[in-house]
C-alpha atoms as a PDB file:
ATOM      1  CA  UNK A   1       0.000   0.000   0.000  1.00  0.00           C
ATOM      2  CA  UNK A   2       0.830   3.727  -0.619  1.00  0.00           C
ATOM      3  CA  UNK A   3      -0.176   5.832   1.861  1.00  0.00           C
ATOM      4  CA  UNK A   4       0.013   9.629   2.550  1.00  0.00           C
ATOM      5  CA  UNK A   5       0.106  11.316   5.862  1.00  0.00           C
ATOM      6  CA  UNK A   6      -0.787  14.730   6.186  1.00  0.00           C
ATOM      7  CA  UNK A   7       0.011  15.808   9.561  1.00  0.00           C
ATOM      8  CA  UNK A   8       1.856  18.722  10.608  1.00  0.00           C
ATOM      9  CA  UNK A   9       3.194  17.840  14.049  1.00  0.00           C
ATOM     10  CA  UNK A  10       6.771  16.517  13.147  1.00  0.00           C
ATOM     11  CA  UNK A  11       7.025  13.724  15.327  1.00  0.00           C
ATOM     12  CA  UNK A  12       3.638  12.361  15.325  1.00  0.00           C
ATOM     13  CA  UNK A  13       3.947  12.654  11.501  1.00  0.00           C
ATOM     14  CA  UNK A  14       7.408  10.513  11.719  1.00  0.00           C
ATOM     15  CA  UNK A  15       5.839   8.589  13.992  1.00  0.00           C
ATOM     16  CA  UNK A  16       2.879   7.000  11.708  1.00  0.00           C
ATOM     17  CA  UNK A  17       5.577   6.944   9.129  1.00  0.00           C
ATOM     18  CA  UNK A  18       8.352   4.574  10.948  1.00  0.00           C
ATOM     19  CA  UNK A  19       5.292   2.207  11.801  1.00  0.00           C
ATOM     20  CA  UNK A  20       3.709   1.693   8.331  1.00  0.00           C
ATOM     21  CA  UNK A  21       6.757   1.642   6.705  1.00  0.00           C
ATOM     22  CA  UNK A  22       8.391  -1.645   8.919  1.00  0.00           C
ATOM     23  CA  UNK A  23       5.001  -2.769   7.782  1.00  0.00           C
ATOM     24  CA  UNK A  24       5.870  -2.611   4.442  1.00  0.00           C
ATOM     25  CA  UNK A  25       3.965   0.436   3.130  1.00  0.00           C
ATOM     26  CA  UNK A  26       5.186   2.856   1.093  1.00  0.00           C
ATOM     27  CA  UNK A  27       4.594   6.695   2.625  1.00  0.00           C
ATOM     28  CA  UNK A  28       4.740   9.775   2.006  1.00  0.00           C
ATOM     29  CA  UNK A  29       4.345  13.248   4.684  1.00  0.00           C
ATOM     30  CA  UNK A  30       2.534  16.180   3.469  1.00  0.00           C
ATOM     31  CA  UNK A  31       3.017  19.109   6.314  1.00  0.00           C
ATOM     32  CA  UNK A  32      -0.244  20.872   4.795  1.00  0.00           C
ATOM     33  CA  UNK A  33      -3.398  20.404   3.518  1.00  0.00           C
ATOM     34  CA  UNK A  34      -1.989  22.523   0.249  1.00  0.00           C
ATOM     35  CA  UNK A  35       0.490  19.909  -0.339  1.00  0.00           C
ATOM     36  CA  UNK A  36      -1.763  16.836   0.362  1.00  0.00           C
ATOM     37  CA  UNK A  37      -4.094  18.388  -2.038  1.00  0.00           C
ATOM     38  CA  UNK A  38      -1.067  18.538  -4.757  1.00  0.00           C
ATOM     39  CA  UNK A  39       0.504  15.245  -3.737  1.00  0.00           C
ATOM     40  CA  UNK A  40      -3.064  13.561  -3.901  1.00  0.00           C
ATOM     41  CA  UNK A  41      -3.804  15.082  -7.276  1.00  0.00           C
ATOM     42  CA  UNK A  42      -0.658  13.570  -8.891  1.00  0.00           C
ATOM     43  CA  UNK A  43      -0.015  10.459  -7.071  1.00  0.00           C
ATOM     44  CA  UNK A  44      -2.314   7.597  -6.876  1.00  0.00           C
ATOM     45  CA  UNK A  45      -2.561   6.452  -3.389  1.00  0.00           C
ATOM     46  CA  UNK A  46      -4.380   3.478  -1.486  1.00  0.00           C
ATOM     47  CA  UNK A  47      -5.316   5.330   1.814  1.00  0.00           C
ATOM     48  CA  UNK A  48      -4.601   8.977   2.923  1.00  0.00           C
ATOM     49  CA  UNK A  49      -4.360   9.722   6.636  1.00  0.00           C
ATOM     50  CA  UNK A  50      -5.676  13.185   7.217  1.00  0.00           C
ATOM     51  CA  UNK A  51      -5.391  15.546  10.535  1.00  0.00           C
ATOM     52  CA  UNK A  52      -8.188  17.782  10.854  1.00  0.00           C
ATOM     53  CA  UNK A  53      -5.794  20.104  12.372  1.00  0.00           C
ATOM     54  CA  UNK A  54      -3.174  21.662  10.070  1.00  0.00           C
ATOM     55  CA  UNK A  55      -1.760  25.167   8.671  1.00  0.00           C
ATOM     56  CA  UNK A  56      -3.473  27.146   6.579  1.00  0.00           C
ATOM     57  CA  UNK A  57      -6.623  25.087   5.592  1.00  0.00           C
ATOM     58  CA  UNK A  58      -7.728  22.407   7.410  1.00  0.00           C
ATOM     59  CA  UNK A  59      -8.282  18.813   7.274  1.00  0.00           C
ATOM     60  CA  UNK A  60     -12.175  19.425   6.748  1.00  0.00           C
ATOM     61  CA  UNK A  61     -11.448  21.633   3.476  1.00  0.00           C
ATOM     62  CA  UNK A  62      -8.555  19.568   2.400  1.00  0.00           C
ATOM     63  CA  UNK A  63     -10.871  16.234   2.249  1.00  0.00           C
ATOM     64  CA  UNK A  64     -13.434  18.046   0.660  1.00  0.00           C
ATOM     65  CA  UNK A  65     -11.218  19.795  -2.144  1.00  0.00           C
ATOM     66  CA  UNK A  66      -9.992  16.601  -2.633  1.00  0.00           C
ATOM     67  CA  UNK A  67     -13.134  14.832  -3.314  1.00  0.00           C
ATOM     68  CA  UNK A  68     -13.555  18.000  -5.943  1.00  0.00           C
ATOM     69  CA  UNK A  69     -10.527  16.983  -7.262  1.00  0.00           C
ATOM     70  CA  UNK A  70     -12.232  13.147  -7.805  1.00  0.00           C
ATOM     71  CA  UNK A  71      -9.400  11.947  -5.015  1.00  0.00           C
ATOM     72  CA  UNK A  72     -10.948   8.446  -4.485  1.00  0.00           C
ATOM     73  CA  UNK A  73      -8.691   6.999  -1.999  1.00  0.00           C
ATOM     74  CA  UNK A  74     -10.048   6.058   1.411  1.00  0.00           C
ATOM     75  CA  UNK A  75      -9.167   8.920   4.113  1.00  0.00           C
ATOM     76  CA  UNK A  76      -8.709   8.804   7.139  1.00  0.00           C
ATOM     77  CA  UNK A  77      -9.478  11.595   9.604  1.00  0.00           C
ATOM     78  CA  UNK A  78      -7.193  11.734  12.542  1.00  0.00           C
ATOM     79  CA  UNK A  79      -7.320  14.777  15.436  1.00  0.00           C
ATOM     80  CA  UNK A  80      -7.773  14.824  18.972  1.00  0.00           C
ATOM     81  CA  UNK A  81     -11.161  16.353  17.944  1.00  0.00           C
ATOM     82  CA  UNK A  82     -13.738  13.923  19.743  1.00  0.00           C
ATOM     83  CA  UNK A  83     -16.849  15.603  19.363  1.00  0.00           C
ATOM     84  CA  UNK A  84     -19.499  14.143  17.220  1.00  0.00           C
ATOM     85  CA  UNK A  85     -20.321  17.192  15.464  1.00  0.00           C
ATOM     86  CA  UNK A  86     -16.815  16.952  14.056  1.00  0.00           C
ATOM     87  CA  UNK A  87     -17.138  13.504  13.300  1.00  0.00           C
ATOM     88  CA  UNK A  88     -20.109  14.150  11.364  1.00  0.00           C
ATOM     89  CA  UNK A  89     -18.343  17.198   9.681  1.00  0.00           C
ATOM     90  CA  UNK A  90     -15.611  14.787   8.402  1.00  0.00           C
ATOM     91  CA  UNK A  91     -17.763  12.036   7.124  1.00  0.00           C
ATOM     92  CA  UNK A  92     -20.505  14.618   5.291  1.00  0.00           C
ATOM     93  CA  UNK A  93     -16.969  15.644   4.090  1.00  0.00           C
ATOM     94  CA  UNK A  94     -15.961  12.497   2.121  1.00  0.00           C
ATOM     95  CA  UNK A  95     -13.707  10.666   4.264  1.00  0.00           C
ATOM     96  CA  UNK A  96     -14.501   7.029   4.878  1.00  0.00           C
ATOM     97  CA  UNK A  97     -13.200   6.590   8.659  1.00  0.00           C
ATOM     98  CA  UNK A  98     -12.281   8.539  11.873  1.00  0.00           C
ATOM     99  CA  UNK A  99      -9.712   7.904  14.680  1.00  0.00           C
ATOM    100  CA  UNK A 100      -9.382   9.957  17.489  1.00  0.00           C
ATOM    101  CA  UNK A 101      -6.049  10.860  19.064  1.00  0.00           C
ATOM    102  CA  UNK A 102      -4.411   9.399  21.509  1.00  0.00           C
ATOM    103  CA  UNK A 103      -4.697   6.004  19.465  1.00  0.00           C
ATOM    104  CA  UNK A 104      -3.268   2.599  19.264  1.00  0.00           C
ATOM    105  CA  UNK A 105      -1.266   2.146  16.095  1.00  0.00           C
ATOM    106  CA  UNK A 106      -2.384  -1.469  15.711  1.00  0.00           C
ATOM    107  CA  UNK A 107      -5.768   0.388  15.565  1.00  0.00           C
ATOM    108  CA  UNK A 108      -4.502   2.742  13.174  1.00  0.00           C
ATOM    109  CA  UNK A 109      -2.820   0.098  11.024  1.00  0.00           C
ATOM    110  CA  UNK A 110      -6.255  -2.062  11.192  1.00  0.00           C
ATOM    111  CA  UNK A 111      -8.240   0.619   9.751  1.00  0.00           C
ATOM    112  CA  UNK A 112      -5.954   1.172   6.689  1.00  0.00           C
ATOM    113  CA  UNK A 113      -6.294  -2.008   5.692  1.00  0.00           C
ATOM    114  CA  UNK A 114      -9.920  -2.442   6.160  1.00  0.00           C
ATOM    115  CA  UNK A 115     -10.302   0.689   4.029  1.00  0.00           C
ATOM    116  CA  UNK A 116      -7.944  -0.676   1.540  1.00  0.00           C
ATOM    117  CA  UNK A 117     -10.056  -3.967   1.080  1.00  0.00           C
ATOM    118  CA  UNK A 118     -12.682  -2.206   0.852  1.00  0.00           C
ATOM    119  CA  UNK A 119     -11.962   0.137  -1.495  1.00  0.00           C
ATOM    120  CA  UNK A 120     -10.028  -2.995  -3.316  1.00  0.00           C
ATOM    121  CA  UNK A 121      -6.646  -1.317  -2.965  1.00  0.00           C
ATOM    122  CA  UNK A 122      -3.423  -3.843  -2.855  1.00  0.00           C
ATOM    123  CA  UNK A 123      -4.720  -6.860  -3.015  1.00  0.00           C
ATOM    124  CA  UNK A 124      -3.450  -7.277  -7.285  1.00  0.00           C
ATOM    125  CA  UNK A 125      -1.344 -10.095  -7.200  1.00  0.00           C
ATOM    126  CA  UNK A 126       1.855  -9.019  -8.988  1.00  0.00           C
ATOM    127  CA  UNK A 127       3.287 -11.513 -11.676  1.00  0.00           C
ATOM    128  CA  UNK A 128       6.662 -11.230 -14.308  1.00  0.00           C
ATOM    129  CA  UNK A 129       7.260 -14.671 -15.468  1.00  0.00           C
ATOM    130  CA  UNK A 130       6.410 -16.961 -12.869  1.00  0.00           C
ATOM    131  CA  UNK A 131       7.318 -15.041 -10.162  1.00  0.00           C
ATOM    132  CA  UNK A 132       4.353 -14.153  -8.025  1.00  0.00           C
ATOM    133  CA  UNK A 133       3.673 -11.301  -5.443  1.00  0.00           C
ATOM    134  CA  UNK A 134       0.863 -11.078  -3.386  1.00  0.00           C
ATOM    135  CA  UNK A 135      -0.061  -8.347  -1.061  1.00  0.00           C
ATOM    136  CA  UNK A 136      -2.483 -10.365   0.594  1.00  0.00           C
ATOM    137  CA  UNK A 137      -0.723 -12.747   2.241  1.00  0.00           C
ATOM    138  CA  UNK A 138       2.714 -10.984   1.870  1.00  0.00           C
ATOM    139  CA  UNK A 139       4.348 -13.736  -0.067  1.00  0.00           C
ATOM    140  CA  UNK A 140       6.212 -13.907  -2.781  1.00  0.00           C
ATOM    141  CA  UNK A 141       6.442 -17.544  -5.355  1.00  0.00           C
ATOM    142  CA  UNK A 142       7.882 -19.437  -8.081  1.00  0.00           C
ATOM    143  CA  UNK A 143       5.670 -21.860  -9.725  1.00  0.00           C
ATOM    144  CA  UNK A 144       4.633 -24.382  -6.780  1.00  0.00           C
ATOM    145  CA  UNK A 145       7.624 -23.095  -4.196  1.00  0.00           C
ATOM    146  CA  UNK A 146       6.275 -19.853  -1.569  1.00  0.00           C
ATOM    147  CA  UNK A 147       9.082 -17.787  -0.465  1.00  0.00           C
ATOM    148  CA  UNK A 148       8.728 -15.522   2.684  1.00  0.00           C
ATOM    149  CA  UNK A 149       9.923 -12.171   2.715  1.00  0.00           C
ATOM    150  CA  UNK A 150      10.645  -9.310   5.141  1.00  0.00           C
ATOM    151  CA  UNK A 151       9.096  -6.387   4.873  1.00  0.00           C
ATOM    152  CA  UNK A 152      11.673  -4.469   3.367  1.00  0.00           C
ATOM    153  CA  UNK A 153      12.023  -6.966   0.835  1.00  0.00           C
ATOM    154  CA  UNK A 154       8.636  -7.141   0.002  1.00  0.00           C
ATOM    155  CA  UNK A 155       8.548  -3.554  -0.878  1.00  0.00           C
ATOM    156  CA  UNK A 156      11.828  -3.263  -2.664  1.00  0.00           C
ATOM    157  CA  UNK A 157      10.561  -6.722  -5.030  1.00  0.00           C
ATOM    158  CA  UNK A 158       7.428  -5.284  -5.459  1.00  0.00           C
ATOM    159  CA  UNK A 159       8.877  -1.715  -6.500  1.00  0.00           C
ATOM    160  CA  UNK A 160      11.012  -3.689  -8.960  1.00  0.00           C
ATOM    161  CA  UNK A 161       8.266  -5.907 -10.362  1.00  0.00           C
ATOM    162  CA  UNK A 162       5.963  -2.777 -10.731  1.00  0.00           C
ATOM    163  CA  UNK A 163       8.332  -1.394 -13.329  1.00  0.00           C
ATOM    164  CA  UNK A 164       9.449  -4.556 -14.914  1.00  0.00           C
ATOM    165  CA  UNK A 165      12.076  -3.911 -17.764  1.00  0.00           C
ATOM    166  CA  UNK A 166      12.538  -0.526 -16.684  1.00  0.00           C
ATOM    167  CA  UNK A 167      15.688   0.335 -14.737  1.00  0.00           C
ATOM    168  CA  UNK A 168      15.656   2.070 -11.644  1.00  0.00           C
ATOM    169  CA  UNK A 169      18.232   4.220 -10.242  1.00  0.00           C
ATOM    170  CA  UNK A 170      19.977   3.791  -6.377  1.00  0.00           C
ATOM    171  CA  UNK A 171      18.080   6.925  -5.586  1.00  0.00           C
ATOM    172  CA  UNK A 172      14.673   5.990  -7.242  1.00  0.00           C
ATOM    173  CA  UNK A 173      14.788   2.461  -4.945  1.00  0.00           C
ATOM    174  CA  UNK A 174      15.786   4.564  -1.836  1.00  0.00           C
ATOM    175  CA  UNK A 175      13.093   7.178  -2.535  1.00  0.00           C
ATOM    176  CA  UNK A 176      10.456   4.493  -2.818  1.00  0.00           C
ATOM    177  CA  UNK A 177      11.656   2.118  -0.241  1.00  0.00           C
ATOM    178  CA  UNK A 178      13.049   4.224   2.395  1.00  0.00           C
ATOM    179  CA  UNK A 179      12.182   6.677   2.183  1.00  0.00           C
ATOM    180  CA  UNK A 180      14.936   9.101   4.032  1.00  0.00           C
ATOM    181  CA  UNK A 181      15.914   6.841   6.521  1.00  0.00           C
ATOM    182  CA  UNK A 182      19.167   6.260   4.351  1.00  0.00           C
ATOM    183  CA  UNK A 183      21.279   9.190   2.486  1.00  0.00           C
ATOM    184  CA  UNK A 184      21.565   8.167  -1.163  1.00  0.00           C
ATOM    185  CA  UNK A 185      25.327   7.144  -0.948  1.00  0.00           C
ATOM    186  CA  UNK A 186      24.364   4.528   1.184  1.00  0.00           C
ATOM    187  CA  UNK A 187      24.672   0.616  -0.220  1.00  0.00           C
ATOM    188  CA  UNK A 188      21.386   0.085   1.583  1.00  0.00           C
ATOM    189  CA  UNK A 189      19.710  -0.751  -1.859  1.00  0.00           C
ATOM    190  CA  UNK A 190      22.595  -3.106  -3.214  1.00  0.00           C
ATOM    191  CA  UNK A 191      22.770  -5.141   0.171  1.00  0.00           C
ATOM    192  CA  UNK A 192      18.813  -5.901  -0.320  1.00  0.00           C
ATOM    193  CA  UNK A 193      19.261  -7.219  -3.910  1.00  0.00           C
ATOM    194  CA  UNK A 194      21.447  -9.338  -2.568  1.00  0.00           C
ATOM    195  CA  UNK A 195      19.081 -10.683  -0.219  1.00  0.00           C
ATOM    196  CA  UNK A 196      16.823 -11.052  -2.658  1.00  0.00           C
ATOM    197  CA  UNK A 197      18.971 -12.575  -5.248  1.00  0.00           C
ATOM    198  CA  UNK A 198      19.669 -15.303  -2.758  1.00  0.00           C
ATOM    199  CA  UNK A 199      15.558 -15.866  -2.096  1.00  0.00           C
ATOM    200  CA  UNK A 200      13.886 -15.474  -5.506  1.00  0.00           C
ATOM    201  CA  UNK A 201      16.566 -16.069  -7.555  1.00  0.00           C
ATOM    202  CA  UNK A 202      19.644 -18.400  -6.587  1.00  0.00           C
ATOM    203  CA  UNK A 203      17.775 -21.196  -5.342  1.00  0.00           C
ATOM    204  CA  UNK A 204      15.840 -21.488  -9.072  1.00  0.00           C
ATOM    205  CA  UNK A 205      18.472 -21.134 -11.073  1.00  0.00           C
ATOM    206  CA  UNK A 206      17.163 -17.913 -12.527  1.00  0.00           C
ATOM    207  CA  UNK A 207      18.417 -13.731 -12.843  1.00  0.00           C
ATOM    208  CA  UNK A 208      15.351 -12.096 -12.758  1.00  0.00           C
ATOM    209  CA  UNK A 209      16.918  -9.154 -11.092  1.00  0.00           C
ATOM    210  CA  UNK A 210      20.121  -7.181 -13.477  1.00  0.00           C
ATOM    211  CA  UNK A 211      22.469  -4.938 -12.434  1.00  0.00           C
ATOM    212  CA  UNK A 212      23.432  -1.961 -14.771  1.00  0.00           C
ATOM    213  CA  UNK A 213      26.514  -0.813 -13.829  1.00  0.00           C
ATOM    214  CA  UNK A 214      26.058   3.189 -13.265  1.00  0.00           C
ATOM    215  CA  UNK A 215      22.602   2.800 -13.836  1.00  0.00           C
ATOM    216  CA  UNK A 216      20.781   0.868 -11.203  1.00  0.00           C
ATOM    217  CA  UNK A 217      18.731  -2.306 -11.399  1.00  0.00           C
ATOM    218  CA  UNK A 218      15.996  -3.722 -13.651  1.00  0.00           C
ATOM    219  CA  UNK A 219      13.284  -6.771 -13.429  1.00  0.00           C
ATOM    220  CA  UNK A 220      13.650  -8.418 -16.171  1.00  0.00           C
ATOM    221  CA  UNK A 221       9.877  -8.827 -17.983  1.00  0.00           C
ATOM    222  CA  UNK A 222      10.339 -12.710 -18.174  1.00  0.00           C
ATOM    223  CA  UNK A 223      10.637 -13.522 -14.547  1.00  0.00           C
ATOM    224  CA  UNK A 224      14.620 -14.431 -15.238  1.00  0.00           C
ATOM    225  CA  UNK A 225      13.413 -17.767 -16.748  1.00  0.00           C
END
Protein backbone atom coordinates (compact mmCIF):
# COMPACT_ATOMS: atom_id res chain seq x y z
CA UNK A 1 0.00 0.00 0.00
CA UNK A 2 0.83 3.73 -0.62
CA UNK A 3 -0.18 5.83 1.86
CA UNK A 4 0.01 9.63 2.55
CA UNK A 5 0.11 11.32 5.86
CA UNK A 6 -0.79 14.73 6.19
CA UNK A 7 0.01 15.81 9.56
CA UNK A 8 1.86 18.72 10.61
CA UNK A 9 3.19 17.84 14.05
CA UNK A 10 6.77 16.52 13.15
CA UNK A 11 7.02 13.72 15.33
CA UNK A 12 3.64 12.36 15.32
CA UNK A 13 3.95 12.65 11.50
CA UNK A 14 7.41 10.51 11.72
CA UNK A 15 5.84 8.59 13.99
CA UNK A 16 2.88 7.00 11.71
CA UNK A 17 5.58 6.94 9.13
CA UNK A 18 8.35 4.57 10.95
CA UNK A 19 5.29 2.21 11.80
CA UNK A 20 3.71 1.69 8.33
CA UNK A 21 6.76 1.64 6.71
CA UNK A 22 8.39 -1.64 8.92
CA UNK A 23 5.00 -2.77 7.78
CA UNK A 24 5.87 -2.61 4.44
CA UNK A 25 3.96 0.44 3.13
CA UNK A 26 5.19 2.86 1.09
CA UNK A 27 4.59 6.69 2.62
CA UNK A 28 4.74 9.78 2.01
CA UNK A 29 4.35 13.25 4.68
CA UNK A 30 2.53 16.18 3.47
CA UNK A 31 3.02 19.11 6.31
CA UNK A 32 -0.24 20.87 4.80
CA UNK A 33 -3.40 20.40 3.52
CA UNK A 34 -1.99 22.52 0.25
CA UNK A 35 0.49 19.91 -0.34
CA UNK A 36 -1.76 16.84 0.36
CA UNK A 37 -4.09 18.39 -2.04
CA UNK A 38 -1.07 18.54 -4.76
CA UNK A 39 0.50 15.24 -3.74
CA UNK A 40 -3.06 13.56 -3.90
CA UNK A 41 -3.80 15.08 -7.28
CA UNK A 42 -0.66 13.57 -8.89
CA UNK A 43 -0.01 10.46 -7.07
CA UNK A 44 -2.31 7.60 -6.88
CA UNK A 45 -2.56 6.45 -3.39
CA UNK A 46 -4.38 3.48 -1.49
CA UNK A 47 -5.32 5.33 1.81
CA UNK A 48 -4.60 8.98 2.92
CA UNK A 49 -4.36 9.72 6.64
CA UNK A 50 -5.68 13.19 7.22
CA UNK A 51 -5.39 15.55 10.54
CA UNK A 52 -8.19 17.78 10.85
CA UNK A 53 -5.79 20.10 12.37
CA UNK A 54 -3.17 21.66 10.07
CA UNK A 55 -1.76 25.17 8.67
CA UNK A 56 -3.47 27.15 6.58
CA UNK A 57 -6.62 25.09 5.59
CA UNK A 58 -7.73 22.41 7.41
CA UNK A 59 -8.28 18.81 7.27
CA UNK A 60 -12.18 19.42 6.75
CA UNK A 61 -11.45 21.63 3.48
CA UNK A 62 -8.55 19.57 2.40
CA UNK A 63 -10.87 16.23 2.25
CA UNK A 64 -13.43 18.05 0.66
CA UNK A 65 -11.22 19.79 -2.14
CA UNK A 66 -9.99 16.60 -2.63
CA UNK A 67 -13.13 14.83 -3.31
CA UNK A 68 -13.55 18.00 -5.94
CA UNK A 69 -10.53 16.98 -7.26
CA UNK A 70 -12.23 13.15 -7.80
CA UNK A 71 -9.40 11.95 -5.02
CA UNK A 72 -10.95 8.45 -4.48
CA UNK A 73 -8.69 7.00 -2.00
CA UNK A 74 -10.05 6.06 1.41
CA UNK A 75 -9.17 8.92 4.11
CA UNK A 76 -8.71 8.80 7.14
CA UNK A 77 -9.48 11.59 9.60
CA UNK A 78 -7.19 11.73 12.54
CA UNK A 79 -7.32 14.78 15.44
CA UNK A 80 -7.77 14.82 18.97
CA UNK A 81 -11.16 16.35 17.94
CA UNK A 82 -13.74 13.92 19.74
CA UNK A 83 -16.85 15.60 19.36
CA UNK A 84 -19.50 14.14 17.22
CA UNK A 85 -20.32 17.19 15.46
CA UNK A 86 -16.81 16.95 14.06
CA UNK A 87 -17.14 13.50 13.30
CA UNK A 88 -20.11 14.15 11.36
CA UNK A 89 -18.34 17.20 9.68
CA UNK A 90 -15.61 14.79 8.40
CA UNK A 91 -17.76 12.04 7.12
CA UNK A 92 -20.50 14.62 5.29
CA UNK A 93 -16.97 15.64 4.09
CA UNK A 94 -15.96 12.50 2.12
CA UNK A 95 -13.71 10.67 4.26
CA UNK A 96 -14.50 7.03 4.88
CA UNK A 97 -13.20 6.59 8.66
CA UNK A 98 -12.28 8.54 11.87
CA UNK A 99 -9.71 7.90 14.68
CA UNK A 100 -9.38 9.96 17.49
CA UNK A 101 -6.05 10.86 19.06
CA UNK A 102 -4.41 9.40 21.51
CA UNK A 103 -4.70 6.00 19.47
CA UNK A 104 -3.27 2.60 19.26
CA UNK A 105 -1.27 2.15 16.09
CA UNK A 106 -2.38 -1.47 15.71
CA UNK A 107 -5.77 0.39 15.57
CA UNK A 108 -4.50 2.74 13.17
CA UNK A 109 -2.82 0.10 11.02
CA UNK A 110 -6.25 -2.06 11.19
CA UNK A 111 -8.24 0.62 9.75
CA UNK A 112 -5.95 1.17 6.69
CA UNK A 113 -6.29 -2.01 5.69
CA UNK A 114 -9.92 -2.44 6.16
CA UNK A 115 -10.30 0.69 4.03
CA UNK A 116 -7.94 -0.68 1.54
CA UNK A 117 -10.06 -3.97 1.08
CA UNK A 118 -12.68 -2.21 0.85
CA UNK A 119 -11.96 0.14 -1.50
CA UNK A 120 -10.03 -3.00 -3.32
CA UNK A 121 -6.65 -1.32 -2.96
CA UNK A 122 -3.42 -3.84 -2.85
CA UNK A 123 -4.72 -6.86 -3.02
CA UNK A 124 -3.45 -7.28 -7.29
CA UNK A 125 -1.34 -10.09 -7.20
CA UNK A 126 1.85 -9.02 -8.99
CA UNK A 127 3.29 -11.51 -11.68
CA UNK A 128 6.66 -11.23 -14.31
CA UNK A 129 7.26 -14.67 -15.47
CA UNK A 130 6.41 -16.96 -12.87
CA UNK A 131 7.32 -15.04 -10.16
CA UNK A 132 4.35 -14.15 -8.03
CA UNK A 133 3.67 -11.30 -5.44
CA UNK A 134 0.86 -11.08 -3.39
CA UNK A 135 -0.06 -8.35 -1.06
CA UNK A 136 -2.48 -10.36 0.59
CA UNK A 137 -0.72 -12.75 2.24
CA UNK A 138 2.71 -10.98 1.87
CA UNK A 139 4.35 -13.74 -0.07
CA UNK A 140 6.21 -13.91 -2.78
CA UNK A 141 6.44 -17.54 -5.36
CA UNK A 142 7.88 -19.44 -8.08
CA UNK A 143 5.67 -21.86 -9.73
CA UNK A 144 4.63 -24.38 -6.78
CA UNK A 145 7.62 -23.10 -4.20
CA UNK A 146 6.27 -19.85 -1.57
CA UNK A 147 9.08 -17.79 -0.46
CA UNK A 148 8.73 -15.52 2.68
CA UNK A 149 9.92 -12.17 2.71
CA UNK A 150 10.64 -9.31 5.14
CA UNK A 151 9.10 -6.39 4.87
CA UNK A 152 11.67 -4.47 3.37
CA UNK A 153 12.02 -6.97 0.83
CA UNK A 154 8.64 -7.14 0.00
CA UNK A 155 8.55 -3.55 -0.88
CA UNK A 156 11.83 -3.26 -2.66
CA UNK A 157 10.56 -6.72 -5.03
CA UNK A 158 7.43 -5.28 -5.46
CA UNK A 159 8.88 -1.72 -6.50
CA UNK A 160 11.01 -3.69 -8.96
CA UNK A 161 8.27 -5.91 -10.36
CA UNK A 162 5.96 -2.78 -10.73
CA UNK A 163 8.33 -1.39 -13.33
CA UNK A 164 9.45 -4.56 -14.91
CA UNK A 165 12.08 -3.91 -17.76
CA UNK A 166 12.54 -0.53 -16.68
CA UNK A 167 15.69 0.34 -14.74
CA UNK A 168 15.66 2.07 -11.64
CA UNK A 169 18.23 4.22 -10.24
CA UNK A 170 19.98 3.79 -6.38
CA UNK A 171 18.08 6.92 -5.59
CA UNK A 172 14.67 5.99 -7.24
CA UNK A 173 14.79 2.46 -4.94
CA UNK A 174 15.79 4.56 -1.84
CA UNK A 175 13.09 7.18 -2.53
CA UNK A 176 10.46 4.49 -2.82
CA UNK A 177 11.66 2.12 -0.24
CA UNK A 178 13.05 4.22 2.40
CA UNK A 179 12.18 6.68 2.18
CA UNK A 180 14.94 9.10 4.03
CA UNK A 181 15.91 6.84 6.52
CA UNK A 182 19.17 6.26 4.35
CA UNK A 183 21.28 9.19 2.49
CA UNK A 184 21.57 8.17 -1.16
CA UNK A 185 25.33 7.14 -0.95
CA UNK A 186 24.36 4.53 1.18
CA UNK A 187 24.67 0.62 -0.22
CA UNK A 188 21.39 0.09 1.58
CA UNK A 189 19.71 -0.75 -1.86
CA UNK A 190 22.59 -3.11 -3.21
CA UNK A 191 22.77 -5.14 0.17
CA UNK A 192 18.81 -5.90 -0.32
CA UNK A 193 19.26 -7.22 -3.91
CA UNK A 194 21.45 -9.34 -2.57
CA UNK A 195 19.08 -10.68 -0.22
CA UNK A 196 16.82 -11.05 -2.66
CA UNK A 197 18.97 -12.57 -5.25
CA UNK A 198 19.67 -15.30 -2.76
CA UNK A 199 15.56 -15.87 -2.10
CA UNK A 200 13.89 -15.47 -5.51
CA UNK A 201 16.57 -16.07 -7.55
CA UNK A 202 19.64 -18.40 -6.59
CA UNK A 203 17.77 -21.20 -5.34
CA UNK A 204 15.84 -21.49 -9.07
CA UNK A 205 18.47 -21.13 -11.07
CA UNK A 206 17.16 -17.91 -12.53
CA UNK A 207 18.42 -13.73 -12.84
CA UNK A 208 15.35 -12.10 -12.76
CA UNK A 209 16.92 -9.15 -11.09
CA UNK A 210 20.12 -7.18 -13.48
CA UNK A 211 22.47 -4.94 -12.43
CA UNK A 212 23.43 -1.96 -14.77
CA UNK A 213 26.51 -0.81 -13.83
CA UNK A 214 26.06 3.19 -13.26
CA UNK A 215 22.60 2.80 -13.84
CA UNK A 216 20.78 0.87 -11.20
CA UNK A 217 18.73 -2.31 -11.40
CA UNK A 218 16.00 -3.72 -13.65
CA UNK A 219 13.28 -6.77 -13.43
CA UNK A 220 13.65 -8.42 -16.17
CA UNK A 221 9.88 -8.83 -17.98
CA UNK A 222 10.34 -12.71 -18.17
CA UNK A 223 10.64 -13.52 -14.55
CA UNK A 224 14.62 -14.43 -15.24
CA UNK A 225 13.41 -17.77 -16.75
Amino acid sequence: MRVLVVEDAVKMAELIRRGLVEQGFTVDVAPTGEDALTWSGSCRYDAIVLDVILPGIDGFVTCRRMREQAVSAPILMLTARGALDDRVAGLDGGADDYLVKPFSFVELLARLRALSRRAGGATDVLRVGDLRLDPGTRLASRGDTTIELSAKEFQLLAVLMQHAGKVLARVQLIEQVWRHSYEHRSNIVDVYIGYLRKKIDEPFDVRSIETLRGAGYRMRKDGGR
